[in-house]
N, C-alpha and C. Protein backbone atom coordinates (compact mmCIF):
# COMPACT_ATOMS: atom_id res chain seq x y z
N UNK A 1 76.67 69.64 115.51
CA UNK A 1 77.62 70.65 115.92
C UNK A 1 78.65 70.84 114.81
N UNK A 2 78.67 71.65 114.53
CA UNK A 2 80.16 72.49 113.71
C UNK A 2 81.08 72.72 113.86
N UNK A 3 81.96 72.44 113.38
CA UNK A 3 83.38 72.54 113.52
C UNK A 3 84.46 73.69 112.88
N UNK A 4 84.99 74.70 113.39
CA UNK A 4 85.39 75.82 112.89
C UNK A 4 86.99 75.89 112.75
N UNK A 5 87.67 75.46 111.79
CA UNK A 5 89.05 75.33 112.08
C UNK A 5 89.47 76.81 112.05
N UNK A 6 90.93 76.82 112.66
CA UNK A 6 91.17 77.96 112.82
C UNK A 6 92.06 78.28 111.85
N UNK A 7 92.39 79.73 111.64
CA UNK A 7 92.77 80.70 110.64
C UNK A 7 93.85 79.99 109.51
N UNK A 8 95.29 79.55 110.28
CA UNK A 8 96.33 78.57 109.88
C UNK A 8 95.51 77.60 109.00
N UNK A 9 94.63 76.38 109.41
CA UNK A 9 94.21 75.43 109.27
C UNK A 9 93.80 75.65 107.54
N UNK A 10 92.51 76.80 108.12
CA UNK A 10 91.74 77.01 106.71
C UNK A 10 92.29 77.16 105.54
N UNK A 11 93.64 78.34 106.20
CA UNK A 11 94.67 78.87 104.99
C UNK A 11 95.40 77.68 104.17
N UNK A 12 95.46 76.63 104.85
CA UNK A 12 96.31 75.74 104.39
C UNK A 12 95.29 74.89 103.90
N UNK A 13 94.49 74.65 103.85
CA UNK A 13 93.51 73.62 102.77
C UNK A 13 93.03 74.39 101.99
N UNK A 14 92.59 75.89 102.09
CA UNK A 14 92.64 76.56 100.62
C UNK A 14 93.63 76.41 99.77
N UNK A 15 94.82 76.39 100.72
CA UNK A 15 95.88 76.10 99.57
C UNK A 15 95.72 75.28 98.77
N UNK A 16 95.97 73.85 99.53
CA UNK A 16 95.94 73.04 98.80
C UNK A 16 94.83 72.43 97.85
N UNK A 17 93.39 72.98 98.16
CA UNK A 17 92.58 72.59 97.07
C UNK A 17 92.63 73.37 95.81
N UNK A 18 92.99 74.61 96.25
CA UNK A 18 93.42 75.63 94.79
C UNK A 18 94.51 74.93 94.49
N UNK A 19 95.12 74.31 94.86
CA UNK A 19 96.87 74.00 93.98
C UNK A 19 96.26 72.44 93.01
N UNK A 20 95.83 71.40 93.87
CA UNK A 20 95.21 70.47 93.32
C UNK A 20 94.07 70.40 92.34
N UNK A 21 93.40 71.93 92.09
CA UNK A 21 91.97 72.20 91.21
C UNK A 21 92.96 72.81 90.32
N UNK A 22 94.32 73.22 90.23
CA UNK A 22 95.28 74.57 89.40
C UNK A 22 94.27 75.48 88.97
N UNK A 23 94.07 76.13 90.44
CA UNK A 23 93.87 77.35 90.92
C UNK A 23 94.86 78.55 91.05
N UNK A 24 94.72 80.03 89.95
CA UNK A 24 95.89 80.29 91.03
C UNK A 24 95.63 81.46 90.94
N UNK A 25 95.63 82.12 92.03
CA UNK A 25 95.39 83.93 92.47
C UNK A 25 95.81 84.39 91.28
N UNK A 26 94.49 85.83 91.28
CA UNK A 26 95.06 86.66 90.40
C UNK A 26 95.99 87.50 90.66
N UNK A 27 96.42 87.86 91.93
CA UNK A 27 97.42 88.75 92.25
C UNK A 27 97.81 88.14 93.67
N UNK A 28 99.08 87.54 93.60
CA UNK A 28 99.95 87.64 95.07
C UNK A 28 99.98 88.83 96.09
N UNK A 29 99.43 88.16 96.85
CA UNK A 29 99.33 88.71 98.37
C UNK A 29 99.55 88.71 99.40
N UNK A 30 100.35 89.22 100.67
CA UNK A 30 100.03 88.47 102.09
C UNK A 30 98.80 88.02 102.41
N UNK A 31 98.91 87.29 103.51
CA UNK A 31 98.13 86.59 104.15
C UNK A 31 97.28 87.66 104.93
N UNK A 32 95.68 87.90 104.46
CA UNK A 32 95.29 89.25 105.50
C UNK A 32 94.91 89.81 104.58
N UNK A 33 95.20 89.98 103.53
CA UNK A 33 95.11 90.84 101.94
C UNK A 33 94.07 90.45 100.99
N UNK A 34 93.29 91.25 100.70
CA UNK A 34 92.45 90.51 99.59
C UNK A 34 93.05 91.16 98.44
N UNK A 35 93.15 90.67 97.37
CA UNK A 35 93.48 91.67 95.98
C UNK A 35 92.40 91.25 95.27
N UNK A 36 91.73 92.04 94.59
CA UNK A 36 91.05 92.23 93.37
C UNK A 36 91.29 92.81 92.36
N UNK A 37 91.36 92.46 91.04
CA UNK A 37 91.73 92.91 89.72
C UNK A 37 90.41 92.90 88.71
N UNK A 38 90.04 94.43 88.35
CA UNK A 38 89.30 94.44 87.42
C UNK A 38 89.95 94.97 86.44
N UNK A 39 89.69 94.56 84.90
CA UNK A 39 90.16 95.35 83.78
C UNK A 39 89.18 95.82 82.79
N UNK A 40 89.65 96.79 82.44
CA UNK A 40 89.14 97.92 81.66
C UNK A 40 89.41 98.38 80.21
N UNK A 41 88.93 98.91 79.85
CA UNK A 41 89.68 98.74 78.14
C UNK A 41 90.95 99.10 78.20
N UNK A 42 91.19 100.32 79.20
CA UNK A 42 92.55 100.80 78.72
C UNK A 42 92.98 100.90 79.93
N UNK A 43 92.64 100.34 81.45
CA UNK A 43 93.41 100.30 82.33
C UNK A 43 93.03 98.91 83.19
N UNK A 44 93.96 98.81 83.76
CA UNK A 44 93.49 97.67 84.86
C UNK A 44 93.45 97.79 86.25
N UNK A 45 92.95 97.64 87.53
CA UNK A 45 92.82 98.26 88.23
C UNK A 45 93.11 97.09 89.36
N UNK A 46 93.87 97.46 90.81
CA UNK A 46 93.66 96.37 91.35
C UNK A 46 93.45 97.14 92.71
N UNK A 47 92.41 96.33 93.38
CA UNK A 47 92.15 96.83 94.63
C UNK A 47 92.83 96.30 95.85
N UNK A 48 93.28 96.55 97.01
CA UNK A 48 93.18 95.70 97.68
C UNK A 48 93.42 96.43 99.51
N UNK A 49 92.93 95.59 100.16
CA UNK A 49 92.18 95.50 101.17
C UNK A 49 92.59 94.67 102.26
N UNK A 50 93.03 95.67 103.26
CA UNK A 50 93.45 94.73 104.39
C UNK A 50 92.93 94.04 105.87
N UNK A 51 92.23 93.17 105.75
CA UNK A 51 91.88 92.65 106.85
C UNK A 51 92.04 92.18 107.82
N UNK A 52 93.14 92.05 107.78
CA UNK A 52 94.12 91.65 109.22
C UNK A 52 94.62 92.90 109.87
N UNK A 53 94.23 93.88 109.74
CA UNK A 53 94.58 94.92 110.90
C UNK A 53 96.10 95.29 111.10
N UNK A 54 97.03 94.59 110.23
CA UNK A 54 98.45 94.84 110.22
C UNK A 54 99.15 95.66 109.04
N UNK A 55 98.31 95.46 107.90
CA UNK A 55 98.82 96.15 107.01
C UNK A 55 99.83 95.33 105.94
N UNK A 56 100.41 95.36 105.10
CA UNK A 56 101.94 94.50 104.55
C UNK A 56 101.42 95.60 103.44
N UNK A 57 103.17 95.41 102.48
CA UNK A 57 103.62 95.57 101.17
C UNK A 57 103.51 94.71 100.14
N UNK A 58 102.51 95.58 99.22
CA UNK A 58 102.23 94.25 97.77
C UNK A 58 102.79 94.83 96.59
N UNK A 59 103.26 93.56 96.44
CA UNK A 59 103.92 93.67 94.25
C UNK A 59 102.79 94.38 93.90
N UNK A 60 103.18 95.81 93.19
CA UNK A 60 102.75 96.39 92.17
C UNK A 60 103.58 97.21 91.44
N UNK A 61 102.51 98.07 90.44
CA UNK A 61 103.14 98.83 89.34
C UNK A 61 101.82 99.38 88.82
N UNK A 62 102.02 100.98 88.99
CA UNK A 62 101.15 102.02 88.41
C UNK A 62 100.69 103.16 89.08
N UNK A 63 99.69 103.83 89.43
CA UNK A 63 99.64 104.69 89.93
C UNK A 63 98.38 104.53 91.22
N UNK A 64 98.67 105.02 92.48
CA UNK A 64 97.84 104.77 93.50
C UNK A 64 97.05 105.82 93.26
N UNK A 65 95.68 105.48 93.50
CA UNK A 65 94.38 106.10 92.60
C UNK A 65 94.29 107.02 93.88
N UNK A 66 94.52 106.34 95.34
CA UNK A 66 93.62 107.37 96.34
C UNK A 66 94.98 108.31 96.66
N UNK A 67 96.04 107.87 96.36
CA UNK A 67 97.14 109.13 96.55
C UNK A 67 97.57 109.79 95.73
N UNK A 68 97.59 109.53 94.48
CA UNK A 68 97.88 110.26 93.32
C UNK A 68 99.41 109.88 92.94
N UNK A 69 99.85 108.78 93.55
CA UNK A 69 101.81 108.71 93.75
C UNK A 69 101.87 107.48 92.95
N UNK A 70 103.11 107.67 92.19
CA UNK A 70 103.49 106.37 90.80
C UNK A 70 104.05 105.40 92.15
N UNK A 71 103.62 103.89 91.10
CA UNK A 71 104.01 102.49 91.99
C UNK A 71 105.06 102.11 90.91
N UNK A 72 106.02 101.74 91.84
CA UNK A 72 107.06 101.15 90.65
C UNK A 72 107.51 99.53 91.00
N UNK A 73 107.01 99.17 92.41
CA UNK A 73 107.55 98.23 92.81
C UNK A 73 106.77 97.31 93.82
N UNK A 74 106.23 98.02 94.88
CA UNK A 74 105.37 97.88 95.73
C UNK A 74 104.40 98.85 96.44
N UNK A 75 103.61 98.56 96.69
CA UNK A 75 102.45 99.42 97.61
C UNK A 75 102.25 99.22 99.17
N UNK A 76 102.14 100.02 99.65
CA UNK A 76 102.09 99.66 101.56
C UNK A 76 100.39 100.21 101.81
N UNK A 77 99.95 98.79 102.21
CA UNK A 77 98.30 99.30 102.24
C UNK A 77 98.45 99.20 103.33
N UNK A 78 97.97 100.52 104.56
CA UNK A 78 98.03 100.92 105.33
C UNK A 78 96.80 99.77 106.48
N UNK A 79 97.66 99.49 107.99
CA UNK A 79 96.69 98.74 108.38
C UNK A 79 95.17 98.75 108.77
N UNK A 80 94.14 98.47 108.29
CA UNK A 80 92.89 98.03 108.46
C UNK A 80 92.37 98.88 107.49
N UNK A 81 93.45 98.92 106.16
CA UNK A 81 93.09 100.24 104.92
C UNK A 81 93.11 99.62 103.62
N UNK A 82 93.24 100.67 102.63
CA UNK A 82 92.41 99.94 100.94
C UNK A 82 94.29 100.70 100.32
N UNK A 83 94.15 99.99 99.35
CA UNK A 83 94.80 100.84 98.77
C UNK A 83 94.13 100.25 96.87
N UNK A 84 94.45 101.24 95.99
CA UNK A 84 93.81 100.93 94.33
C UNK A 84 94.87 101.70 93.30
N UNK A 85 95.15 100.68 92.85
CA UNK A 85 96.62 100.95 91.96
C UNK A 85 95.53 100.79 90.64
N UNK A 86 96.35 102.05 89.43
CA UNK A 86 95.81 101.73 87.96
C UNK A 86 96.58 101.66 87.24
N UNK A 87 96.90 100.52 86.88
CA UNK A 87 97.77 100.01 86.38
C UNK A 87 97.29 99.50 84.34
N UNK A 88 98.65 99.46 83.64
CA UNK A 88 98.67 99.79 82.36
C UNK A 88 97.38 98.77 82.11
N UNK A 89 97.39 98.60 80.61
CA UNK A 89 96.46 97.56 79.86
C UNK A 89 97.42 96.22 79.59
């Protein structure tokens, strides 16, 4: 039988095995948030993706690809939505 810890639990031993391996995100996020960062010759791009159905505000800077609107500070990825900033080199 298997044992499935719950959401809290998991979050907190990812932590700590990324902190103890010095692991460390490529982009700060809430909890719920995936960020992905690809780069490009001349831009960098970061995706990100909300899975918790609530939505939050993430550190950025550049331009939101699906709205066309400059980021100067933060982005509000809309809940159970994407948002993709292109950001400098």
């Amino acid at each position: 039988m298997a044992t499935h810890p719950d959401p809290d639990t998991l979050a907190g031993l990812l932590h700590r095995i990324s902190q103890e391996a010095d692991v460390t995100p490529e982009h700060e996020s809430p909890t719920g948030i995936e960020a992905v960062r690809r780069r490009g010759t001349e831009a960098d791009y970061l995706f990100l993706i909300d899975h918790s159905g609530k939505g939050a505000k993430v550190p950025a800077e550049g331009v939101g690809l699906l709205t066309g609107t400059p980021v100067t500070d933060t982005v509000t990825v809309p809940p159970g939505g994407v948002a993709v900033i292109r950001g400098p080199r």
